[in-house]
Protein backbone atom coordinates (compact mmCIF):
# COMPACT_ATOMS: atom_id res chain seq x y z
CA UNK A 1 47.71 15.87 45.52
CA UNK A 2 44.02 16.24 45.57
CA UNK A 3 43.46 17.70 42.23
CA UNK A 4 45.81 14.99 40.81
CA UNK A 5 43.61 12.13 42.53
CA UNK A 6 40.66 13.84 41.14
CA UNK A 7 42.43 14.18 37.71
CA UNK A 8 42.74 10.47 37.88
CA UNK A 9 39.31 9.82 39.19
CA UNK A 10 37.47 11.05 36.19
CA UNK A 11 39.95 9.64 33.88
CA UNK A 12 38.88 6.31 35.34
CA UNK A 13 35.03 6.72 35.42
CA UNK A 14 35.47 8.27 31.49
CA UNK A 15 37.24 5.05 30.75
CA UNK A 16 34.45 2.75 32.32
CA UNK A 17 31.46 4.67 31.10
CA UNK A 18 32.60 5.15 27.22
CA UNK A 19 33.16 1.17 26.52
CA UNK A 20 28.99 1.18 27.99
CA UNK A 21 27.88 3.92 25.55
CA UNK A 22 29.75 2.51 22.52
CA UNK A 23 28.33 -0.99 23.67
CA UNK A 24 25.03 0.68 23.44
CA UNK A 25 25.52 2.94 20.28
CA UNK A 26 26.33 -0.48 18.59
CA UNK A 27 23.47 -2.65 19.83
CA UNK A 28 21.32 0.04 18.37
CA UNK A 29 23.05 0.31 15.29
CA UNK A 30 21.36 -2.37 12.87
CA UNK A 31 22.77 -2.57 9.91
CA UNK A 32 19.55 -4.13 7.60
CA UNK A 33 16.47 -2.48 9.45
CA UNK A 34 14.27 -3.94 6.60
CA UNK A 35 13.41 -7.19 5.31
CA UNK A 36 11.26 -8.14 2.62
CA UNK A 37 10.24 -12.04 2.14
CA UNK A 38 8.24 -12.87 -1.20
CA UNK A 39 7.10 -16.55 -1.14
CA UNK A 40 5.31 -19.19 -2.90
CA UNK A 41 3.74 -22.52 -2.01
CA UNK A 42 0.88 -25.14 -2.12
CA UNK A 43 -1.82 -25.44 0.49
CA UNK A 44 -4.35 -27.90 1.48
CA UNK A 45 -7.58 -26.79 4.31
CA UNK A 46 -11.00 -28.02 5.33
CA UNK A 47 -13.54 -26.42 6.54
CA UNK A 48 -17.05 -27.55 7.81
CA UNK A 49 -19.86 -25.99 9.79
CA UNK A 50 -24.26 -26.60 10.97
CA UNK A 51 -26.69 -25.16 12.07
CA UNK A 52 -29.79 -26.66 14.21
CA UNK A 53 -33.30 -26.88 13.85
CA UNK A 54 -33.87 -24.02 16.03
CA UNK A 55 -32.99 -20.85 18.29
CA UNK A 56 -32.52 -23.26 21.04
CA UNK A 57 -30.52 -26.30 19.60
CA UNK A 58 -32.98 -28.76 18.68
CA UNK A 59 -35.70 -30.25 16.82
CA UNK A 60 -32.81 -31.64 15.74
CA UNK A 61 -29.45 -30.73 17.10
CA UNK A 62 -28.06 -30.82 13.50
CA UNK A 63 -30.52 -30.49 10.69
CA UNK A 64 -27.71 -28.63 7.90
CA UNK A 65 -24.15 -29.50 7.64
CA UNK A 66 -21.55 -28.30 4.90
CA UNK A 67 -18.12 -29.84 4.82
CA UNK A 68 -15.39 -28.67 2.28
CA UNK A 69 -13.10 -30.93 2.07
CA UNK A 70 -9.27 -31.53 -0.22
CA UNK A 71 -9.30 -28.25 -0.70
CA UNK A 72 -6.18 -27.50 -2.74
CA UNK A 73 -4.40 -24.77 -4.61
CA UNK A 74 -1.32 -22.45 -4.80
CA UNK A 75 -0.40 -19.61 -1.80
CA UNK A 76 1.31 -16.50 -2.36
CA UNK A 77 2.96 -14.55 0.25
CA UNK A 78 4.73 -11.40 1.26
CA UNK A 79 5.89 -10.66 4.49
CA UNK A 80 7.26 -7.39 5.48
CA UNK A 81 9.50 -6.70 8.91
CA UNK A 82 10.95 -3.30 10.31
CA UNK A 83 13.06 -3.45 13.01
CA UNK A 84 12.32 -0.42 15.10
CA UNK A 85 15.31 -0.87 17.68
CA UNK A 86 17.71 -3.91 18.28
CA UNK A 87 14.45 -5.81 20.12
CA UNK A 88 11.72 -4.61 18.73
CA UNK A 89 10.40 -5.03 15.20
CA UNK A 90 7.08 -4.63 13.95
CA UNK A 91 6.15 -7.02 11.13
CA UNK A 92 3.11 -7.45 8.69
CA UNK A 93 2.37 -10.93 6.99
CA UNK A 94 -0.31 -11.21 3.98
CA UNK A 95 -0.80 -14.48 2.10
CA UNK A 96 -3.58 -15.39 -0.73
CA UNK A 97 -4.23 -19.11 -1.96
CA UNK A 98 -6.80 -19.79 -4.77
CA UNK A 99 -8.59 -23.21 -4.61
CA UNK A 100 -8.41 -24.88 -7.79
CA UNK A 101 -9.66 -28.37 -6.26
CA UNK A 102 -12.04 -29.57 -3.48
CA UNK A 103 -15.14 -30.98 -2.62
CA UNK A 104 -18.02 -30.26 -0.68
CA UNK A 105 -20.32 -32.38 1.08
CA UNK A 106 -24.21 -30.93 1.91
CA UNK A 107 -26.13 -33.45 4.39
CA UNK A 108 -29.60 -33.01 6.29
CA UNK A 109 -30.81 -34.53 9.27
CA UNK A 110 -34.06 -35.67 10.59
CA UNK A 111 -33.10 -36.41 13.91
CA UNK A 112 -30.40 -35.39 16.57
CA UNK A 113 -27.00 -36.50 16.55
CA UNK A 114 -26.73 -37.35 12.47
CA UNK A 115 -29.37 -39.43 12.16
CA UNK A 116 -31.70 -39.69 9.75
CA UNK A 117 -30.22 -38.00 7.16
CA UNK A 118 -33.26 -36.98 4.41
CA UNK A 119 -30.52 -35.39 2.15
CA UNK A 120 -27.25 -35.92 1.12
CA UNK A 121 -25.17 -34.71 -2.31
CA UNK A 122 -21.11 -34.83 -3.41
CA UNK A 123 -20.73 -31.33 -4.76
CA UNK A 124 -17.50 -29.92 -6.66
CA UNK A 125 -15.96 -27.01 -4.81
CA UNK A 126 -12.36 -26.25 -6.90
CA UNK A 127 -12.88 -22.24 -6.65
CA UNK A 128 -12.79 -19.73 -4.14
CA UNK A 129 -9.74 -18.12 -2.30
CA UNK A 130 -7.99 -18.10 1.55
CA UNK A 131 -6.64 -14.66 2.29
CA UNK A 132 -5.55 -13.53 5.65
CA UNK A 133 -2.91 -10.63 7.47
CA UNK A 134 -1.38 -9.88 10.42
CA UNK A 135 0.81 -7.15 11.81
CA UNK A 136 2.56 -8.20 14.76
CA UNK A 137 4.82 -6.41 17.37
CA UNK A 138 7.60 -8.89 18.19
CA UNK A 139 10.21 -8.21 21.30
CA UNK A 140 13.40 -9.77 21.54
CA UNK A 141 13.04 -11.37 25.42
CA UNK A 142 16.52 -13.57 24.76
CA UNK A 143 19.42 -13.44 22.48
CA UNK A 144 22.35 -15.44 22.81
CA UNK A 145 24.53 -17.43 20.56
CA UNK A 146 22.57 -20.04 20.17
CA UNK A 147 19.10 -19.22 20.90
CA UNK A 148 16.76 -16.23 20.65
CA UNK A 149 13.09 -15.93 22.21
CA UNK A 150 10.33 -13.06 20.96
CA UNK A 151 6.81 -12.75 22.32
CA UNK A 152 4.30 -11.37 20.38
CA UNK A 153 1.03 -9.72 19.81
CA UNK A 154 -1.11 -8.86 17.14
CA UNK A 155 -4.06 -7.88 14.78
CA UNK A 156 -5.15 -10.61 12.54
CA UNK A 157 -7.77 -10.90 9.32
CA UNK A 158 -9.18 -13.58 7.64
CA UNK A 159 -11.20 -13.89 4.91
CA UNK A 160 -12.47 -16.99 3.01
CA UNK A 161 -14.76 -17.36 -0.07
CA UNK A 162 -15.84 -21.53 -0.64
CA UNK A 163 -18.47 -22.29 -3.26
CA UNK A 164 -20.84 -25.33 -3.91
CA UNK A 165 -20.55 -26.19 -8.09
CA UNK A 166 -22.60 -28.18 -9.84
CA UNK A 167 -21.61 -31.97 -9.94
CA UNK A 168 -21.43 -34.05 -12.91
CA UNK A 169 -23.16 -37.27 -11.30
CA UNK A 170 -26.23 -35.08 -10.13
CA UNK A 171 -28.43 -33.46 -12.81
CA UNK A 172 -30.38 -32.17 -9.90
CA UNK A 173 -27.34 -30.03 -9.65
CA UNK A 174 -27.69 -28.24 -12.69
CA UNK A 175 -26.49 -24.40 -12.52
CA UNK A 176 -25.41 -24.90 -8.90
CA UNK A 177 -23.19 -21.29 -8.53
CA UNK A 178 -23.67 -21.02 -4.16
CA UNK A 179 -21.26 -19.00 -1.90
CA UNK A 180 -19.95 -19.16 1.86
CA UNK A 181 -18.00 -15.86 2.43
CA UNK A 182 -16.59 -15.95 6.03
CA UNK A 183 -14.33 -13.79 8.22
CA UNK A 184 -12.70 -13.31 10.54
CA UNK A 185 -11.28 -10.33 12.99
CA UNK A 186 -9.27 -10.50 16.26
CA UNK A 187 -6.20 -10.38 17.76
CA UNK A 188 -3.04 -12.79 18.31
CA UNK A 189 -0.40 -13.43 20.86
CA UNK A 190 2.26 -15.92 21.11
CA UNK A 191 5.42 -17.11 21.51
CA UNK A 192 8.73 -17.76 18.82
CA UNK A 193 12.02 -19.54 19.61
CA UNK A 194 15.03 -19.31 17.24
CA UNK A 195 17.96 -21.98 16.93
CA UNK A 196 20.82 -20.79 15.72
CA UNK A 197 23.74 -22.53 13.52
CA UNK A 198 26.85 -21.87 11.91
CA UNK A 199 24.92 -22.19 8.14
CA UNK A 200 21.31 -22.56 8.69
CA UNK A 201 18.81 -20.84 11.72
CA UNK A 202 15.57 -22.88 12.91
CA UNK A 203 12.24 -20.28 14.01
CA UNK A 204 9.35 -22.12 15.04
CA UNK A 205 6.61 -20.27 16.47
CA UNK A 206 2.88 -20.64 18.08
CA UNK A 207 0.26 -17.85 18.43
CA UNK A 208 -3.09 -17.89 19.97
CA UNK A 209 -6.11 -15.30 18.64
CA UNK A 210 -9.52 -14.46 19.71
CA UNK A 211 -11.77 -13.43 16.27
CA UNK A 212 -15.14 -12.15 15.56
CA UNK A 213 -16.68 -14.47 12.91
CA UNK A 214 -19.08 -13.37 10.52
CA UNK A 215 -20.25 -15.14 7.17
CA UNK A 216 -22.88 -14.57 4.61
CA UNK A 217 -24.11 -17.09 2.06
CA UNK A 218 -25.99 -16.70 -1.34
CA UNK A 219 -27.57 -20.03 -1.63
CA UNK A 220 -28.67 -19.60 -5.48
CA UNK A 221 -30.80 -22.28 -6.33
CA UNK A 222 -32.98 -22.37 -3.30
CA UNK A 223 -36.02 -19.75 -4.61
CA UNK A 224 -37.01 -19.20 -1.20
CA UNK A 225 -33.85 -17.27 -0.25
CA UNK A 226 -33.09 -13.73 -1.04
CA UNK A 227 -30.31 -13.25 -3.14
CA UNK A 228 -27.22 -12.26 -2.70
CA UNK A 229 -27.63 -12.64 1.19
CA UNK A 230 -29.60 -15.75 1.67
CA UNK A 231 -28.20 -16.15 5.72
CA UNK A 232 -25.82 -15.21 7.78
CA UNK A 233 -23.57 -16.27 10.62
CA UNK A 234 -22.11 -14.67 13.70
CA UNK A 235 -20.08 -16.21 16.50
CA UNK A 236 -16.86 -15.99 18.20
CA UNK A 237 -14.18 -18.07 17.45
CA UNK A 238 -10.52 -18.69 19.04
CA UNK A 239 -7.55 -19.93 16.46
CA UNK A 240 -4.43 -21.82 17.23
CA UNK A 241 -1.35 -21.81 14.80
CA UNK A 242 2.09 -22.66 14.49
CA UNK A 243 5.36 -22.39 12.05
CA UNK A 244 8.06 -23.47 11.46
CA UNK A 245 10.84 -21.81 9.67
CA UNK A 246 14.32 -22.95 8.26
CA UNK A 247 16.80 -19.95 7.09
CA UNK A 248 19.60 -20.10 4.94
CA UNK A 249 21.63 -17.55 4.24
CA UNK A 250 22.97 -16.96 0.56
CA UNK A 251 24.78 -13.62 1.18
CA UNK A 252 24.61 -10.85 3.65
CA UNK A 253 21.45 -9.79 2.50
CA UNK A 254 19.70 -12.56 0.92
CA UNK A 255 18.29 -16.41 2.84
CA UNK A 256 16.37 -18.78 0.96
CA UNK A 257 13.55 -19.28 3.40
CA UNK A 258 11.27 -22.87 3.81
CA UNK A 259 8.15 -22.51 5.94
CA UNK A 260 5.79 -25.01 7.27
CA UNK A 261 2.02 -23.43 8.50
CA UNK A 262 -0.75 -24.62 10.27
CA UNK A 263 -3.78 -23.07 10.87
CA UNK A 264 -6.58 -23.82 13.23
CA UNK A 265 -9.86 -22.12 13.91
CA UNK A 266 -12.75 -23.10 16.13
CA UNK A 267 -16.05 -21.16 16.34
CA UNK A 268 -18.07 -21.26 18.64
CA UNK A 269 -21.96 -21.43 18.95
CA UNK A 270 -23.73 -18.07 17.37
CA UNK A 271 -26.42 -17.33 15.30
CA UNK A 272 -28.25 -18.11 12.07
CA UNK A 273 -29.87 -15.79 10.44
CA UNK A 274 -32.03 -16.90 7.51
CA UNK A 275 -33.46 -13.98 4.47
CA UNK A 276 -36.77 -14.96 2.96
CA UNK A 277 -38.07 -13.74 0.00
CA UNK A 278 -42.45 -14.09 1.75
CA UNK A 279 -41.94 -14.46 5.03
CA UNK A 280 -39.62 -12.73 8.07
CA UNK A 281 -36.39 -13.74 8.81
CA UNK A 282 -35.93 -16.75 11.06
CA UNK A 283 -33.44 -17.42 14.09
CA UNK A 284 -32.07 -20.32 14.37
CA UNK A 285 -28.68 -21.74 16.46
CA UNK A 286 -25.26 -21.64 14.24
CA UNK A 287 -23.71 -24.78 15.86
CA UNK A 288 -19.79 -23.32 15.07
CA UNK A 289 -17.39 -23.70 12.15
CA UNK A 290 -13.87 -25.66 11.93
CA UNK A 291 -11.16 -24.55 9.35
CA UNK A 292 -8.00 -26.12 9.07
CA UNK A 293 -5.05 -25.49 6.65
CA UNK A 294 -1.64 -26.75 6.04
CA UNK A 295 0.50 -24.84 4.02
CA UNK A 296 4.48 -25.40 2.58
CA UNK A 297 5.91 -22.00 1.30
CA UNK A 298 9.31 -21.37 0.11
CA UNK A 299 10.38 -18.06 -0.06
CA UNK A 300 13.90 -15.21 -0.21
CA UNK A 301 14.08 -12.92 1.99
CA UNK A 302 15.81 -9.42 1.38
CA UNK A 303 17.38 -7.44 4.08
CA UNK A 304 18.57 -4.07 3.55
């Protein structure tokens, strides 16, 4: 009687424990692992930043201020996404935009707060190039249905390359070939929500970063400045950016992807360091930096 219970005992616990491993074999079991996303778009982004008069913020509070502004071109992107286990994926994201049209704006100031502005000129600016990457670690907190939820965290780089041209309505302007390289380094964390229909899927997503900023400019018709580093920059800055994404799926392997970026990235106070070609280098306070893009990318993405 015993060995018959017992019999039936472990007959019983085999028949609850396998449905648990087979639940679990299949949860692990993903059947695309990979998925590839070329993409193409158009992007627009601003970006402005001063300095003061000196190490300590005055004499004035502003005397240099560059503004790039309608700054326009194509983006090209490729995004690449392994998923490592049913919840965790690890995903790198690269895109490149040249500039093919902007403006800059170059203004000096005699006194604090803008005014008295002994300079001023309307430069061209259509060349140069946005670049940045990520790779992120994403974990699937929620997945249901209807909804899914991922934090994540990351390592982000940015790199941007603006240039002051020579402007038709200035002869004074004349061989004007200056650069502003910038960049940034850091790390991101955040948050992204999925909706989830019968035909179409919704993603929108924000992530946070803290970056190291560094630029270098080569100011080339200034003779005082050494060429190719006339000054430099270094601050820290913090970033803010969001995206939305709408999925369609074509097949079982292939959705036509629409995204919708924004990027945002304040720096904060740092230095300016200024190269002279008969004298030492000066000090003086790098006020910060704003950049701002807006980008619309359409894109497939192939799972396999």
């Amino acid at each position: 009687m015993q060995l018959v219970f017992s019999r039936n005992l472990n007959r019983l616990l085999v028949y609850l424990i396998l449905p648990f491993f087979c639940t679990t074999a299949f949860a692990q079991n993903i059947p695309n692992k990979w998925e590839i996303k070329p993409a193409i778009g158009i992007q627009q982004a601003k970006s402005d930043w001063s300095i003061a008069g000196n190490a300590s913020g005055t004499s004035p509070n502003i005397l240099s201020e560059l503004i790039w502004k309608n700054l326009k071109g194509p983006v090209f992107g490729l995004d690449v996404k392994y998923h490592i286990t049913d919840r965790l994926a690890i995903k790198t994201t690269n895109q490149y935009s040249n500039i093919t049209k902007g403006e800059a704006e170059d203004t000096d100031y005699a006194d604090d707060d803008r005014q008295s502005a002994f300079y001023f000129d309307l430069l061209n600016a259509n060349k140069g190039y946005l670049f940045n990457t990520s790779l992120q670690l994403s974990y699937q907190l929620l997945n249901s249905d209807l909804f899914a939820i991922n934090p994540i965290i990351g390592l982000s780089y940015n790199q941007q390359k603006f240039y002051l041209l020579e402007s038709a309505s200035n002869i004074n302007s004349t061989g004007l070939n200056s650069t502003y390289q910038a960049r940034y380094k850091g790390f991101d964390f955040g948050l992204e929500g999925t909706f989830k229909a019968k035909s179409f899927r919704i993603t929108a997503g924000v992530l946070g970063g803290f970056y190291k900023y560094s630029a270098k400019a080569n100011w080339n018709l200034i003779p005082d400045f050494q060429k190719p580093v006339s000054f430099t920059h270094a601050a820290n800055s913090f970033a803010l950016n969001g995206n939305v994404n709408v999925a369609v799926p074509l097949n079982k392997t292939i959705q036509l992807e629409l995204d919708y970026k924004i990027n945002n990235i304040n720096t904060y106070t740092g230095v300016d360091r200024a190269y002279f070609n008969n004298r030492k280098a000066e000090e003086t306070q790098f006020n910060g930096a704003n950049f701002q893009r807006n980008a619309v990318m359409l894109g497939l993405n192939f799972s396999f």
